[in-house]
Protein backbone atom coordinates (compact mmCIF):
# COMPACT_ATOMS: atom_id res chain seq x y z
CA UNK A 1 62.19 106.16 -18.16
CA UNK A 2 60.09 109.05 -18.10
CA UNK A 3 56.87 107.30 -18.58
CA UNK A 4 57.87 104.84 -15.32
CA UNK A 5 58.16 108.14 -13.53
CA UNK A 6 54.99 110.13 -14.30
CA UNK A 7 53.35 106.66 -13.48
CA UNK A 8 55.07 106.24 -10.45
CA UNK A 9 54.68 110.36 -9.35
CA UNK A 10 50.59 109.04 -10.18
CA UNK A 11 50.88 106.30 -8.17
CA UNK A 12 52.14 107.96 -4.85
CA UNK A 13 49.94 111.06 -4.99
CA UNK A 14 46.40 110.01 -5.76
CA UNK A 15 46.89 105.73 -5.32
CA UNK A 16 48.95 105.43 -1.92
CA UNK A 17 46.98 108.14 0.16
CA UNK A 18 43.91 106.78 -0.65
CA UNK A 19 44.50 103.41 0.26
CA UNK A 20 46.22 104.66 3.29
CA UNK A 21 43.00 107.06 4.12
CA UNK A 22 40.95 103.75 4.49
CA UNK A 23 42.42 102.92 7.77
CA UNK A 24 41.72 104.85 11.37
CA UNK A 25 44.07 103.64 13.96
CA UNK A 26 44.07 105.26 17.75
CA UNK A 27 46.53 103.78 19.93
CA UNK A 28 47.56 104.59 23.39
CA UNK A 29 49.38 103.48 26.31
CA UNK A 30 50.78 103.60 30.57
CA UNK A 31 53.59 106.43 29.49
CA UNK A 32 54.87 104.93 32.94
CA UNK A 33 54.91 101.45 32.41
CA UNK A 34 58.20 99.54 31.73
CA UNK A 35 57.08 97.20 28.77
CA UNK A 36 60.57 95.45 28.57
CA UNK A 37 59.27 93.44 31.95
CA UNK A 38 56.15 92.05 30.14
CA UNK A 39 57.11 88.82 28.46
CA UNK A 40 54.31 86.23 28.81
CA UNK A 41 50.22 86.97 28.08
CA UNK A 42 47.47 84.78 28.30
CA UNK A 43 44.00 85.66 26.27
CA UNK A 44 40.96 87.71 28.42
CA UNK A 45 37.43 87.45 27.47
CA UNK A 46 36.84 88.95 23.99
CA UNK A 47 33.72 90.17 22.27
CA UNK A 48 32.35 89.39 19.20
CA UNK A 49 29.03 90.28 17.40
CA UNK A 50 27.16 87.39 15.29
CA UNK A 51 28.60 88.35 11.64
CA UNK A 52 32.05 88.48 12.85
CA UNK A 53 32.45 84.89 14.84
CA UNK A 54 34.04 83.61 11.40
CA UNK A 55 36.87 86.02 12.44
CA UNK A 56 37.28 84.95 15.79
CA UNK A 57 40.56 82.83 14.76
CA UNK A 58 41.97 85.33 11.80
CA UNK A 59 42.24 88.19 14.66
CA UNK A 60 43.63 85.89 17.32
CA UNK A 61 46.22 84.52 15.14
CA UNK A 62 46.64 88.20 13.51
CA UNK A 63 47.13 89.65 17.23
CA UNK A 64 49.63 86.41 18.20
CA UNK A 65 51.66 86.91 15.42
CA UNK A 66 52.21 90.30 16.19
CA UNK A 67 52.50 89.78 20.33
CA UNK A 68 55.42 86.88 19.12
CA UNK A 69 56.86 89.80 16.87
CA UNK A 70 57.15 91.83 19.98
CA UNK A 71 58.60 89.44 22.21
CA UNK A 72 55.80 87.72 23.98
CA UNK A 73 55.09 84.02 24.37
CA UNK A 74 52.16 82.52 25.51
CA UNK A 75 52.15 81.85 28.92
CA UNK A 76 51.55 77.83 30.07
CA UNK A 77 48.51 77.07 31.58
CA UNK A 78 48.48 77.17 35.16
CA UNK A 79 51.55 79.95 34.95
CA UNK A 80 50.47 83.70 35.49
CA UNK A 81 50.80 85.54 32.72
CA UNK A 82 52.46 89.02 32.97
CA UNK A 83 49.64 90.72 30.97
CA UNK A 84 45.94 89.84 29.73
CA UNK A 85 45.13 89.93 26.48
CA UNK A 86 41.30 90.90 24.70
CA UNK A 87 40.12 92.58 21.82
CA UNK A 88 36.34 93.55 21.07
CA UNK A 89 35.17 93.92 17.43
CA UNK A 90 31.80 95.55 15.81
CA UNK A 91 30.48 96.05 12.77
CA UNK A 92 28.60 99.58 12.10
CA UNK A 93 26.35 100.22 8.83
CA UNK A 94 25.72 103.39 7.81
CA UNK A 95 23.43 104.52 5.21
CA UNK A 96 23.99 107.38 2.74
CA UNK A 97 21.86 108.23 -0.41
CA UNK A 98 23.11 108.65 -4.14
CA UNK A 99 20.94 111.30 -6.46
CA UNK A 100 21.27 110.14 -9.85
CA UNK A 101 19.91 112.69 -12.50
CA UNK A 102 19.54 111.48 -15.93
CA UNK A 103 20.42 114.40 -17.75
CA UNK A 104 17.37 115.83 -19.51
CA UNK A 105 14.78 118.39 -18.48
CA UNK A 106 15.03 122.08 -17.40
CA UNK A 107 17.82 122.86 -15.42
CA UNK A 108 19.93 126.12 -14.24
CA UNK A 109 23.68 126.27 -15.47
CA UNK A 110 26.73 127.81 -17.22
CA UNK A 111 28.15 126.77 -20.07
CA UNK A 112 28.09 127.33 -23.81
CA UNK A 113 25.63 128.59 -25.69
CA UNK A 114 25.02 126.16 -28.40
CA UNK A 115 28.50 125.52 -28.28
CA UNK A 116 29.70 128.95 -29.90
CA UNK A 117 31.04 130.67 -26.27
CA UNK A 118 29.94 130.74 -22.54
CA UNK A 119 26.40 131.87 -21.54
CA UNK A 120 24.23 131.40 -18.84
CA UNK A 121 20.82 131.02 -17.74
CA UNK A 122 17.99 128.36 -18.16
CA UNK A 123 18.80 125.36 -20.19
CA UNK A 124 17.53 121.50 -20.61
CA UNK A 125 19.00 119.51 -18.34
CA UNK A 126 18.47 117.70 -15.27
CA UNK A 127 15.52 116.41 -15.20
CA UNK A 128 14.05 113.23 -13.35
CA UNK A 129 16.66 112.05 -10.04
CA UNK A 130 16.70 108.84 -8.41
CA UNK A 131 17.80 108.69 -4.79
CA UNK A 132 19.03 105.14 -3.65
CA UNK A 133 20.23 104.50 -0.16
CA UNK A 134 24.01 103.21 -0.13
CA UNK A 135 24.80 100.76 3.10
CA UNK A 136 28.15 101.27 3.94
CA UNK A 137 29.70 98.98 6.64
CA UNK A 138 32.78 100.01 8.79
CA UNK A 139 34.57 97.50 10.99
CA UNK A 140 36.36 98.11 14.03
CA UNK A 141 38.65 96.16 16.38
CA UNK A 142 39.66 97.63 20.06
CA UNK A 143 42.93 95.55 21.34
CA UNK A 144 43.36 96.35 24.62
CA UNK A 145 47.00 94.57 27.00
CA UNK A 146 46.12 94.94 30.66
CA UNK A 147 48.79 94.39 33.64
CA UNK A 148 48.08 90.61 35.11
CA UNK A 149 49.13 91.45 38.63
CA UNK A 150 47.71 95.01 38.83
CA UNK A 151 44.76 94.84 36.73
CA UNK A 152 45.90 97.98 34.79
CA UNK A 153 45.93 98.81 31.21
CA UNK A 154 49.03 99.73 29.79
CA UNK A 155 47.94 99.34 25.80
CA UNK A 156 44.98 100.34 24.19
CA UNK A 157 44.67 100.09 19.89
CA UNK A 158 41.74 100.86 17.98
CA UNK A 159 41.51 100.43 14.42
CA UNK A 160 38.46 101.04 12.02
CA UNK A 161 38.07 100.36 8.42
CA UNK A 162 35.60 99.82 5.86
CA UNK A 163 34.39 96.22 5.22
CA UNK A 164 34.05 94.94 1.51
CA UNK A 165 31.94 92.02 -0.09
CA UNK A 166 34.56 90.11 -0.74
CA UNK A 167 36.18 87.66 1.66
CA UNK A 168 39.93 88.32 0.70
CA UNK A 169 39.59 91.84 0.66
CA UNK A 170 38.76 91.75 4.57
CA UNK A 171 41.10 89.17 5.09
CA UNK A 172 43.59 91.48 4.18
CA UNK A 173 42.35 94.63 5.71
CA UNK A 174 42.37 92.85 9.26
CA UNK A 175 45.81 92.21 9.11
CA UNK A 176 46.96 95.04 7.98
CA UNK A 177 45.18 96.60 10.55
CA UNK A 178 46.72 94.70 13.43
CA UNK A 179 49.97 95.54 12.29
CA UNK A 180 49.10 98.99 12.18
CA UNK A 181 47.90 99.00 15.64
CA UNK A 182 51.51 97.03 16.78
CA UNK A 183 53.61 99.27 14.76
CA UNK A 184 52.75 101.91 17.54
CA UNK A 185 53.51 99.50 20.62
CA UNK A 186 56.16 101.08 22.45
CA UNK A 187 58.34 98.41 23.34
CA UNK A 188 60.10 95.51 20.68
CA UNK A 189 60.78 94.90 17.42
């Protein structure tokens, strides 16, 4: 029982914030606005860049599922809708660079002194270092509910996270991040 606990007491502090660390999410809204009123939405232009128009249908159904979660139905064509729906999404690549040092040559350190006590002063180490650019790509999907009849936004969300190479993984992330974003809608359950 002990061992579940130290695993679990693991688990919470270094596993959970670090998975929860990925994720940026921004959302604001009308602090005015009566959201109960809003019932029906219809879909607005929404932007996509090239490498994301596989997406196009995992975010709409992501955002519809969560709109139906709150409340809304889609309003029939030909009906006015009570608010406008759009989201934009982009992908950003940033480039870092990694030193790797092989671990021979003269180098400056503490440490033991042939392994008999501390000392410091010039040793062998360090030696030749690599440098090799990292590309890391972040994601990021603006949802944005405007008033039909006014033309004013009430609800804003922005979420960012980092993209993976692997299909599933992103699959994932996106949905999770639309239900982050909804979680902080101020109006339905």
């Amino acid at each position: 029982m002990k061992a579940i606990r130290v695993i679990l007491s693991f688990y919470l502090l270094f596993v959970a914030p670090a998975v929860a660390l990925g994720q940026k999410v921004n959302v604001d809204w009308e602090r005015g606005a009566i959201f109960q009123q809003y019932r029906t939405y219809a879909w607005g232009a929404c932007e996509d860049p090239g490498e994301l128009r596989l997406w196009q249908p995992r975010i709409v159904q992501d955002i519809e599922f969560q709109l139906a979660a709150k409340g809304f139905r889609k309003a029939p064509p030909g009906q006015q809708p009570d608010v406008i729906v759009s989201y934009r999404s982009d992908v950003e690549e940033r480039v870092s660079f990694v030193e790797y040092d092989y671990g021979y040559g003269p180098g400056w350190g503490l440490g033991p002194a042939m392994g008999w006590g501390p000392s410091w002063g010039w040793g062998w180490n360090g030696g030749p270092v690599t440098v090799e650019p990292v590309v890391e790509q972040k994601f990021e999907l603006t949802v944005e509910i405007v008033d039909a009849r006014r033309n004013q936004l009430l609800w804003r969300g922005d979420a960012t996270d980092n993209l993976s190479h692997k299909s599933e993984k992103n699959i994932k992330r996106l949905r999770r991040a639309v239900e982050k974003l909804f979680m902080n809608y101020p109006y339905g359950d």
